[in-house]
Protein backbone atom coordinates (compact mmCIF):
# COMPACT_ATOMS: atom_id res chain seq x y z
CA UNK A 1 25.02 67.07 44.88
CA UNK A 2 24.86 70.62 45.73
CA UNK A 3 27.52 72.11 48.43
CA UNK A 4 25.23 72.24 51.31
CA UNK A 5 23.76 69.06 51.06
CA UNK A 6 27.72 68.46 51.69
CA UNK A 7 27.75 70.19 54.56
CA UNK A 8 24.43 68.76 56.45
CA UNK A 9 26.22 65.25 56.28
CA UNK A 10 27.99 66.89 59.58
CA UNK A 11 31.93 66.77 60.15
CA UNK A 12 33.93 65.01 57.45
CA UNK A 13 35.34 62.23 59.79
CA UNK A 14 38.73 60.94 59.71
CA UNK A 15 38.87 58.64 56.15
CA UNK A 16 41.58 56.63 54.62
CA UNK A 17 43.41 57.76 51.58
CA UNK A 18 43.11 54.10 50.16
CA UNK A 19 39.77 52.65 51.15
CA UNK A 20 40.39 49.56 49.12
CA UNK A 21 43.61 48.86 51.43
CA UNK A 22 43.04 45.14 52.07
CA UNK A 23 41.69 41.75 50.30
CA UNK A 24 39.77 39.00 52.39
CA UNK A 25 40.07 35.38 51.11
CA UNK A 26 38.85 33.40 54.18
CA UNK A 27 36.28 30.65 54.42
CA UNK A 28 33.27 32.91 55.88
CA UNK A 29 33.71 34.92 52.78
CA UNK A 30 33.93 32.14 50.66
CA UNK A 31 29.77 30.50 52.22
CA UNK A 32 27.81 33.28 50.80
CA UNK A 33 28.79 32.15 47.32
CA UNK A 34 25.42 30.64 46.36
CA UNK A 35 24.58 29.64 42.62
CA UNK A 36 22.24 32.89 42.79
CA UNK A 37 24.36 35.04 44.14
CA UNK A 38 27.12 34.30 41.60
CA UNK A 39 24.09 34.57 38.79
CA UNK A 40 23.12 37.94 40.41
CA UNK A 41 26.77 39.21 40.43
CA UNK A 42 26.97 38.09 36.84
CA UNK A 43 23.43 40.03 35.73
CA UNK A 44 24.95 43.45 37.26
CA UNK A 45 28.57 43.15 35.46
CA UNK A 46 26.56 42.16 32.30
CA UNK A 47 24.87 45.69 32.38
CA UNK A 48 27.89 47.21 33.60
CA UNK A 49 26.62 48.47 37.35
CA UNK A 50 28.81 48.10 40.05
CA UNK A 51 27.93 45.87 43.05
CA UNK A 52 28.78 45.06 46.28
CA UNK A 53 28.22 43.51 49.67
CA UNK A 54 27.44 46.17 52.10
CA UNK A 55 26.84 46.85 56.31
CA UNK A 56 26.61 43.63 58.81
CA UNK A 57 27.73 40.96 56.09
CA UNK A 58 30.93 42.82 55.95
CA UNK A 59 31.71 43.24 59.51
CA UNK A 60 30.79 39.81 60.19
CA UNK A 61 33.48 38.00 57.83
CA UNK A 62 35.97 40.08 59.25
CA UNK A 63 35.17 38.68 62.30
CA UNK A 64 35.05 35.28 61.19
CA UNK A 65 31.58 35.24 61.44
CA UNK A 66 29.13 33.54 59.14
CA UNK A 67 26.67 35.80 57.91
CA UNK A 68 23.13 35.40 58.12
CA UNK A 69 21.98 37.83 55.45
CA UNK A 70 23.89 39.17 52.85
CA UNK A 71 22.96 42.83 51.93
CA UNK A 72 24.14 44.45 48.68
CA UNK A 73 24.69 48.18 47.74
CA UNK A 74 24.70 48.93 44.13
CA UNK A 75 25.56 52.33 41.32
CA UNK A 76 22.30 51.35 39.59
CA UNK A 77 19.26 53.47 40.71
CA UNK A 78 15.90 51.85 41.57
CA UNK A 79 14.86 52.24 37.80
CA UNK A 80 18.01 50.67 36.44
CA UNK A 81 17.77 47.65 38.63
CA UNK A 82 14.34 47.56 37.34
CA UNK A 83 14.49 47.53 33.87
CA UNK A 84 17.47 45.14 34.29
CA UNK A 85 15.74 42.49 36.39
CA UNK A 86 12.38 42.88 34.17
CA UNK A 87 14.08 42.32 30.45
CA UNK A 88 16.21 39.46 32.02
CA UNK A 89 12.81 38.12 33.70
CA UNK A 90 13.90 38.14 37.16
CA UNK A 91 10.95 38.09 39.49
CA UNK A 92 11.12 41.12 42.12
CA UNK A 93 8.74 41.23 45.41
CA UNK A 94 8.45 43.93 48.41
CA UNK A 95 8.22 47.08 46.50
CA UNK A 96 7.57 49.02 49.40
CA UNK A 97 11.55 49.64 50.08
CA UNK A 98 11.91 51.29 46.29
CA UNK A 99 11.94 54.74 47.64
CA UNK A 100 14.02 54.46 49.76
CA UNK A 101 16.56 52.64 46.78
CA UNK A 102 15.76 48.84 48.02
CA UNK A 103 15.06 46.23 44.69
CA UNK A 104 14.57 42.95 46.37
CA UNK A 105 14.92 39.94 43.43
CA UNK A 106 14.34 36.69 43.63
CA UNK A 107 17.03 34.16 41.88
CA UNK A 108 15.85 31.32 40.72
CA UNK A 109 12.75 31.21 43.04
CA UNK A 110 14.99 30.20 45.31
CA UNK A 111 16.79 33.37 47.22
CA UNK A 112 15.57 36.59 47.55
CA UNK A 113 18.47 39.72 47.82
CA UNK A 114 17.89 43.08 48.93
CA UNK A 115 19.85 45.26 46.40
CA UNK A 116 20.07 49.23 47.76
CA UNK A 117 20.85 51.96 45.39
CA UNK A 118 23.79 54.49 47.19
CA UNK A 119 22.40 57.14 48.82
CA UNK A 120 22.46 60.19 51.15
CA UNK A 121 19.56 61.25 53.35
CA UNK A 122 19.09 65.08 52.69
CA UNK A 123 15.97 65.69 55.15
CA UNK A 124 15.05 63.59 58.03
CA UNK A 125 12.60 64.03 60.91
CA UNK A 126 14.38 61.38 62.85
CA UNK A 127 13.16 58.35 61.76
CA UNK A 128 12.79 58.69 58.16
CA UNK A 129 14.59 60.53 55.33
CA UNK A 130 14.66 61.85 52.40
CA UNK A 131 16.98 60.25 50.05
CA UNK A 132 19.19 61.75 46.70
CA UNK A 133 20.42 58.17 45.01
CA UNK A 134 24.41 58.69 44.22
CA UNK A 135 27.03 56.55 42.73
CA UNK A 136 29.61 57.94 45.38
CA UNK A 137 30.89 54.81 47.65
CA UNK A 138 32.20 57.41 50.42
CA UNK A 139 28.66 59.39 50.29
CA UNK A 140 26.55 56.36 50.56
CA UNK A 141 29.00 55.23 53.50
CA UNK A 142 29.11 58.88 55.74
CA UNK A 143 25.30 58.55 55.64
CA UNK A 144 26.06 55.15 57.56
CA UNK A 145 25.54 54.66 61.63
CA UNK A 146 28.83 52.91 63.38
CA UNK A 147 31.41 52.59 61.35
CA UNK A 148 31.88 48.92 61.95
CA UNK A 149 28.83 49.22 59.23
CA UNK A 150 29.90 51.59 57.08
CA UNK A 151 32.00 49.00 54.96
CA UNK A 152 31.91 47.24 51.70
CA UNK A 153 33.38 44.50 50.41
CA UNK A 154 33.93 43.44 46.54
CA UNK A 155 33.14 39.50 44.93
CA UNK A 156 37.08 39.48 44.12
CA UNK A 157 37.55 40.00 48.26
CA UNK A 158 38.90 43.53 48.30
CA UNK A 159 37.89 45.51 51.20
CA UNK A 160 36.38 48.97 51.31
CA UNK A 161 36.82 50.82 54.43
CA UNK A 162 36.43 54.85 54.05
CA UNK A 163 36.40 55.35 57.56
CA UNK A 164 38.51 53.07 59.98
CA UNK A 165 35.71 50.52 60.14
CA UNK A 166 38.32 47.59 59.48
CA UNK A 167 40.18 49.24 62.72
CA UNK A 168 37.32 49.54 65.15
CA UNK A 169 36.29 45.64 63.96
CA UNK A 170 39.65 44.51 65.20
CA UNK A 171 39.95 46.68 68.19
CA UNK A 172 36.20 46.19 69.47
CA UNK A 173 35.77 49.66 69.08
CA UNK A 174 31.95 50.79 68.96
CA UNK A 175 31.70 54.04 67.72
CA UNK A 176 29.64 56.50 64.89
CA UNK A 177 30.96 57.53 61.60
CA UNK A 178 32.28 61.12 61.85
CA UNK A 179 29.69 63.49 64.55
CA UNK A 180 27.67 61.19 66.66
CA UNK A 181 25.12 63.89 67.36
CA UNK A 182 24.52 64.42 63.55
CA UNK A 183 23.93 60.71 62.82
CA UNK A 184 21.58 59.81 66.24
CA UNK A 185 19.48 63.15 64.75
CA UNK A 186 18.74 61.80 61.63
CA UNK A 187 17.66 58.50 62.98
CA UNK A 188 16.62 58.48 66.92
CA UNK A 189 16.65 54.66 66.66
CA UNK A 190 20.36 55.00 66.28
CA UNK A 191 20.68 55.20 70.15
CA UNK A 192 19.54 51.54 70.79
CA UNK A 193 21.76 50.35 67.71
CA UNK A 194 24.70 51.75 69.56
CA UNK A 195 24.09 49.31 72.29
CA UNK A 196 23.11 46.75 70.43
CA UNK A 197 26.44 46.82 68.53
CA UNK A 198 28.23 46.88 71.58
CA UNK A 199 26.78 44.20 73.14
CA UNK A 200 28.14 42.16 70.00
CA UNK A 201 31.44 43.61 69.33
CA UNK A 202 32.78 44.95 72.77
CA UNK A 203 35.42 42.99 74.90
CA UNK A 204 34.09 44.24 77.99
CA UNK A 205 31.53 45.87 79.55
CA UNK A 206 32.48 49.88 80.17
CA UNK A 207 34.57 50.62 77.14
CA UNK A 208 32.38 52.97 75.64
CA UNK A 209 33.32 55.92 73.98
CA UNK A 210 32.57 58.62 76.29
CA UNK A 211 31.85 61.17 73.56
CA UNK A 212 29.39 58.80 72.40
CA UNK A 213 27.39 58.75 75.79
CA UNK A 214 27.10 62.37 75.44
CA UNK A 215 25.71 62.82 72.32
CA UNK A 216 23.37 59.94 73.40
CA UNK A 217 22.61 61.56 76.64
CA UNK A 218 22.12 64.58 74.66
CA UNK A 219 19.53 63.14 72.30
CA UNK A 220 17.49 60.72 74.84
CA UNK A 221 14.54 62.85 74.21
CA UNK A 222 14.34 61.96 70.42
CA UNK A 223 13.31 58.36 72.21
CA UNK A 224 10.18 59.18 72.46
CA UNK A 225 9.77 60.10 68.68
CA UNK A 226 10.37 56.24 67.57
CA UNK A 227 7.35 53.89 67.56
CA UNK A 228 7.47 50.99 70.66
CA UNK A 229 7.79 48.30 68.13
CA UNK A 230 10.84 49.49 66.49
CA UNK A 231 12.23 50.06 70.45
CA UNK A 232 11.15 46.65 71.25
CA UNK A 233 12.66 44.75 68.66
CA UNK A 234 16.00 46.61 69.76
CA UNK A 235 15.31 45.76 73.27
CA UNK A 236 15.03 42.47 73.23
CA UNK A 237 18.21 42.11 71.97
CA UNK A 238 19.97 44.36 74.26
CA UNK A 239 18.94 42.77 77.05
CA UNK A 240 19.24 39.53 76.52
CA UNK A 241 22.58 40.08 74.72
CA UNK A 242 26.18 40.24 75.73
CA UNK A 243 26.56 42.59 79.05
CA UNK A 244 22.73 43.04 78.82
CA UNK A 245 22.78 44.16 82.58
CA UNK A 246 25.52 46.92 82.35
CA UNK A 247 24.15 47.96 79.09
CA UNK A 248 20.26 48.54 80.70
CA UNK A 249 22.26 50.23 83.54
CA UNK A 250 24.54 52.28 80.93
CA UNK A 251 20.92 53.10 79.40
CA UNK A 252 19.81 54.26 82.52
CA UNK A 253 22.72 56.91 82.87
CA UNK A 254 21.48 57.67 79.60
CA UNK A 255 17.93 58.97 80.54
CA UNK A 256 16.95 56.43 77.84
CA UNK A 257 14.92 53.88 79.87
CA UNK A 258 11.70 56.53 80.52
CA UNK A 259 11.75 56.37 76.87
CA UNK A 260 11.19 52.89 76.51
CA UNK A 261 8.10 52.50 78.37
CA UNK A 262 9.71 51.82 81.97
CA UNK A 263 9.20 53.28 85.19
CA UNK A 264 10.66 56.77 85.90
CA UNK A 265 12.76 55.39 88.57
CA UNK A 266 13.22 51.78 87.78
CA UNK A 267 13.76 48.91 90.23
CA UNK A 268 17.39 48.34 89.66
CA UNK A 269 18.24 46.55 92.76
CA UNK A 270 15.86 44.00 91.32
CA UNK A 271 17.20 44.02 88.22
CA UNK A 272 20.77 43.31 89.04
CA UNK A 273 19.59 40.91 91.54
CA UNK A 274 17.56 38.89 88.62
CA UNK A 275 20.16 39.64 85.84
CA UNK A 276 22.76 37.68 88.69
CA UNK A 277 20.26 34.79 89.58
CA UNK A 278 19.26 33.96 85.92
CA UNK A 279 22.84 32.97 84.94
CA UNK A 280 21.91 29.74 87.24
CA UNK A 281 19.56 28.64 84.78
CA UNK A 282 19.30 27.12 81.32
CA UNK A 283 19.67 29.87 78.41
CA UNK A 284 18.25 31.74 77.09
CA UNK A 285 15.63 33.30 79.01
CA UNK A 286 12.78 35.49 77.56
CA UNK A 287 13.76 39.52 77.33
CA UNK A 288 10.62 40.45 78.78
CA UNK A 289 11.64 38.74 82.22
CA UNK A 290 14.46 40.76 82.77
CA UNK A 291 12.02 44.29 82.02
CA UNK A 292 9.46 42.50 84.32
CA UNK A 293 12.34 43.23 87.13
CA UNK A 294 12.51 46.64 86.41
CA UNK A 295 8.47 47.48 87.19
CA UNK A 296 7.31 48.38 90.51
CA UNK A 297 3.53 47.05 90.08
CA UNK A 298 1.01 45.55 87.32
CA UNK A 299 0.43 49.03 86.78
CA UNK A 300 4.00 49.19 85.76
CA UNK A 301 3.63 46.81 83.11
CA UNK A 302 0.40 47.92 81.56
CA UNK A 303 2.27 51.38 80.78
CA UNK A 304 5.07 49.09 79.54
CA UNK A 305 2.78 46.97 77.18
CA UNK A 306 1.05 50.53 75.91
CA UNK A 307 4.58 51.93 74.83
CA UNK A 308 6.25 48.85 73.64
CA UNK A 309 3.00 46.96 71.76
CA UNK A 310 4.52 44.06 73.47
CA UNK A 311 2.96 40.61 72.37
CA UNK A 312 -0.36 39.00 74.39
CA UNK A 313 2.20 36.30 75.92
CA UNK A 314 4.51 38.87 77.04
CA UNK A 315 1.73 41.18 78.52
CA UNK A 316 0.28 38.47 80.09
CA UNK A 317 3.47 37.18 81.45
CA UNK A 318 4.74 40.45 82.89
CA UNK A 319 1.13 40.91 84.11
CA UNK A 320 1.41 36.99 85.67
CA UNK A 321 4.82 38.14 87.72
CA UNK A 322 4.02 41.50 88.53
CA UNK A 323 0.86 40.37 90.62
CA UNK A 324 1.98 36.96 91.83
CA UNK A 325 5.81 37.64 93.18
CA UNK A 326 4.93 38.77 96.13
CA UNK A 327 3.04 35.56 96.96
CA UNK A 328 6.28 33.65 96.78
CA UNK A 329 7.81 32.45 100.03
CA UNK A 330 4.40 33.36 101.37
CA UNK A 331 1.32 31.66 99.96
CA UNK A 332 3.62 29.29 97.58
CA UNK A 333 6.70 27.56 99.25
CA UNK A 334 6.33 23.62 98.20
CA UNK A 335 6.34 22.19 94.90
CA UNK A 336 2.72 20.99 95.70
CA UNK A 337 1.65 24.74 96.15
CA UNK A 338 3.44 25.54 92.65
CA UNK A 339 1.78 22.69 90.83
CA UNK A 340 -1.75 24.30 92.23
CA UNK A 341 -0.96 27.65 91.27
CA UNK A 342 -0.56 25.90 87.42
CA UNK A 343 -4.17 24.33 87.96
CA UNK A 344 -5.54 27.72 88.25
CA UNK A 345 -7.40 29.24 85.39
CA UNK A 346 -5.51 32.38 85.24
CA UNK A 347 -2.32 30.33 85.53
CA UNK A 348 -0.25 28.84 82.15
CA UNK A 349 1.75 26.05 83.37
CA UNK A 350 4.95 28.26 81.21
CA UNK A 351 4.21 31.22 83.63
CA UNK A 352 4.82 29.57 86.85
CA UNK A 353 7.98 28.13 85.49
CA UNK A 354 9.09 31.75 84.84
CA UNK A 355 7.74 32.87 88.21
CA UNK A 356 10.47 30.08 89.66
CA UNK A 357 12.93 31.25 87.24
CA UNK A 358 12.52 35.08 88.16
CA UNK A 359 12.28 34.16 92.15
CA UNK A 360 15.49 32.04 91.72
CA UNK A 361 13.82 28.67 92.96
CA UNK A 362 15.96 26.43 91.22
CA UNK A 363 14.99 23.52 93.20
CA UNK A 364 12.01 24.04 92.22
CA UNK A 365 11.95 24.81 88.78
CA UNK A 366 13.93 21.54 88.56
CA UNK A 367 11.36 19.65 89.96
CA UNK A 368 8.22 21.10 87.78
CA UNK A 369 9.97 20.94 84.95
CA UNK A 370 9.37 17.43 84.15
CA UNK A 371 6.48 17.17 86.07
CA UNK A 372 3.64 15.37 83.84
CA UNK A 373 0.10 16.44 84.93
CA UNK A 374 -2.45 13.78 85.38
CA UNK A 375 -5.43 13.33 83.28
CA UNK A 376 -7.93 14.82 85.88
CA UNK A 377 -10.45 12.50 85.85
CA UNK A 378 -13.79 15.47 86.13
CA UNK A 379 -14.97 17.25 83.36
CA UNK A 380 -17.71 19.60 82.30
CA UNK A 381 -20.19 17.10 81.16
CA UNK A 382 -20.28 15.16 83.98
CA UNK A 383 -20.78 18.09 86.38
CA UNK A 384 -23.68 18.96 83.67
CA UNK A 385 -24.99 15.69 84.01
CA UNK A 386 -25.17 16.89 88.09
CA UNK A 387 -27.93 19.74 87.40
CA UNK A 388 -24.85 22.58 87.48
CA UNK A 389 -24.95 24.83 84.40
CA UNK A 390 -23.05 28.23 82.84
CA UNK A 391 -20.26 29.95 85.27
CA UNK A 392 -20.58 27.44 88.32
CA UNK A 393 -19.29 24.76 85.85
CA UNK A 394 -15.68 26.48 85.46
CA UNK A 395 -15.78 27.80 89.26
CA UNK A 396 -16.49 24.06 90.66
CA UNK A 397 -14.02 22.24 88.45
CA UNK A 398 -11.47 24.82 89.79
CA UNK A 399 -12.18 23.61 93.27
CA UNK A 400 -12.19 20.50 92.30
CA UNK A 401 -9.01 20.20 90.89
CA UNK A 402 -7.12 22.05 93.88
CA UNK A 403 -8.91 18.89 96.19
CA UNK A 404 -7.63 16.40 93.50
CA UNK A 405 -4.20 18.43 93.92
CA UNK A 406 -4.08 18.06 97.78
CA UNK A 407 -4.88 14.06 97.43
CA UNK A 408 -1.74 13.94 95.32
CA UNK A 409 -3.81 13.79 91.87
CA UNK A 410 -5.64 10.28 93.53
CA UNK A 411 -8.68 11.06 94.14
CA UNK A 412 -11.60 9.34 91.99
CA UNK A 413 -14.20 10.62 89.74
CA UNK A 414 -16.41 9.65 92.63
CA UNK A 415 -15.06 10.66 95.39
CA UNK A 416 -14.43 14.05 93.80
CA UNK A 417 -18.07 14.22 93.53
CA UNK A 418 -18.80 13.44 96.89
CA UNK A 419 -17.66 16.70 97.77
CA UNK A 420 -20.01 18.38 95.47
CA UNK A 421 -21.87 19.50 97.93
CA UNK A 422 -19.78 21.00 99.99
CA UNK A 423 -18.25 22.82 97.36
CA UNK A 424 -21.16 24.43 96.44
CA UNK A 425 -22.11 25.70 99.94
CA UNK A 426 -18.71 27.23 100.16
CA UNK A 427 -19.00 28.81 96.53
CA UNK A 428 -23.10 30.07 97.38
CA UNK A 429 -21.29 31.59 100.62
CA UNK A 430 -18.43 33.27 99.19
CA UNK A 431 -20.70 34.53 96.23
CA UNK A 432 -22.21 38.67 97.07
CA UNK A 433 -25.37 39.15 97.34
CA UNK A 434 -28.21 39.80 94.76
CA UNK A 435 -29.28 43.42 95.61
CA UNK A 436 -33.23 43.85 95.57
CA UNK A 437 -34.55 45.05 91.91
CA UNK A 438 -36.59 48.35 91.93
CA UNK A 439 -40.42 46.99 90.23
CA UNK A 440 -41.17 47.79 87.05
CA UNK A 441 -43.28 50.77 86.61
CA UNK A 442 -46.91 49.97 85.25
């Protein structure tokens, strides 16, 4: 590693003189101890490669957390791990993380391990890097994000912590290894981890670093660089996370929220109001009601569903809200008007319950909730079997079932049609005119 690729890593930050200070011997470090792990462990000592767990795995056991996944950094290069796993027959899937140093085997069919050669990014654009594969621990950790990530920990229990990691874990500390600005350049997406992070690890709401808000204020531009999924899938979490209100609103301060596909001047009366009303009801409550809060108009959320790729159920439920919120306390006020609006064909039953939810009608919601629709006892054949055909089937059964609705779901199949007729005179009425066709030309 040449001297200036030294130097780009940005200022050297403050590092123990013993990384491998403590040993961990509790019972969340004992559960990742699968029979594949311990045969994996055993297949890198065998070739002599060092090996150990790495990032979120780490942080979480000294929290006395569980992990979910455990990720492992390794000396052996991509080719090593490679050769290895192929003479010892170890099947190995998802090549596509190789150059970037990720061998992903699979232990007795059973469990698959992402294995990550060290590294340290020498060119980036801001979302992707170059990599040079090292068998430096320190290296592969300065290239890390928050230092609450940048540890490792060894199968015997002995803790690796270069950088004060083990510190900020027990003091709830949130904060990037060595220059902030250097590591939210080489990977914009950094920003959103930040909060993320501190959503899980803080004590309270407003104990951020302030040189961190800076250097994210700084870089809110580089936003715009990372594709909506990747933003999303941070999102999502943020928001619906620990102090997901005062982070959105710390985001906000930011200049980060344009970024993310919201308004330039976001509703955040609204949104505190909703954030406050929501804790009434059961948890946990879909992320993309608490955006919907932030949007001015169904305008609003088409721009939001073009920057975000946000799913068809989450368009259309930000679409639902955005156009029907304003009918509340207006148009719908009983539970009779609610259970109509669920009959309608551009209605889901699941999007009036969030429309209660987001308008804070908890009376309500508790009484559609259980609510069990009756079989309505009208359907397309039957109106066939009347002489109606095509488009004026759907529009008739509509206005059939809002009569049904208003007889409190008892009226018959034949006294629904009864009212055929009428129903048809008010649906010829309300239909425009046919404007006069020019004649063919000869």
């Amino acid at each position: 590693l040449s001297v200036d690729i030294i130097k780009q890593l940005g200022k050297p930050p403050r590092m123990r003189e013993d990384p491998a200070f403590k040993k961990v011997d509790s019972a969340e470090f004992h559960s990742i101890f699968t029979p594949e792990l311990e045969e994996l462990v055993a297949l890198f000592k065998k070739y002599n490669y060092e090996l150990r767990i790495a990032g979120g795995a780490v942080r979480d056991i000294l929290m006395s957390i569980k992990p979910k996944d455990v990720d492992l950094a390794t000396t052996a290069t991509p080719d090593q791990m490679k050769e290895m796993f192929s003479k010892e027959e170890v099947r190995m899937i998802n090549a596509k993380g190789e150059k970037h140093g990720t061998i992903t085997p699979r232990i007795n069919n059973k469990e698959n391990f992402e294995v990550t050669t060290l590294r340290i990014d020498v060119r980036t654009d801001g979302r992707h890097a170059d990599v040079v594969f090292t068998t430096d621990w320190q290296l592969d950790a300065n290239r890390r994000d928050l230092t609450i990530n940048s540890m490792y920990l060894g199968f015997d229990g002995t803790v690796y912590d270069y950088f004060y990691g083990y510190d900020d874990v027990q003091q709830r500390r949130v904060v990037f290894v060595g220059d902030a600005d250097v590591r939210i350049k080489e990977d914009y997406l950094r920003i959103l981890r930040y909060f993320r992070f501190y959503g899980r690890i803080a004590p309270q709401a407003d104990a951020h670093d302030s040189a961190t808000l800076v250097a994210i204020k700084a870089n809110a531009l580089g936003l715009g660089r990372i594709s909506g999924e990747r933003i999303w899938a941070e999102l999502q979490k943020i928001v619906a996370g620990n102090f997901g209100c005062e982070l959105m609103l710390e985001m906000y301060n930011c200049d980060l929220t344009e970024h993310c596909g919201l308004p330039l001047h976001p509703n955040l009366t609204e949104f505190k109001r909703l954030c406050s009303d929501l804790t009434k009801f059961e948890q946990p409550h879909y992320p993309i009601l608490y955006l919907i809060s932030l949007l001015h108009n169904s305008d609003d959320a088409i721009k939001l569903h073009e920057r975000l790729k946000l799913s068809a159920h989450e368009r259309d439920l930000a679409l639902f809200i955005t156009q029907q919120r304003q009918r509340v306390d207006v148009e719908y006020v009983s539970l009779r008007d609610y259970q109509k609006l669920c009959l309608q064909p551009y209605a889901k039953r699941e999007f009036v319950e969030q429309l209660l939810k987001y308008a804070n009608k908890l009376e309500l919601y508790n009484q559609l909730k259980p609510w069990q629709l009756p079989n309505f006892p009208i359907n397309g054949n039957i109106l066939k079997s009347q002489g109606l055909v095509g488009k004026k089937v759907g529009q008739v059964i509509t206005e059939l079932r809002l009569l049904w609705a208003d007889s409190d779901f008892k009226l018959t199949a034949d006294e629904l049609l009864a009212k055929l007729p009428t129903i048809l005179e008010l649906l010829q009425k309300s239909l425009p005119g046919t404007p006069n066709k020019k004649p063919r030309s000869q």
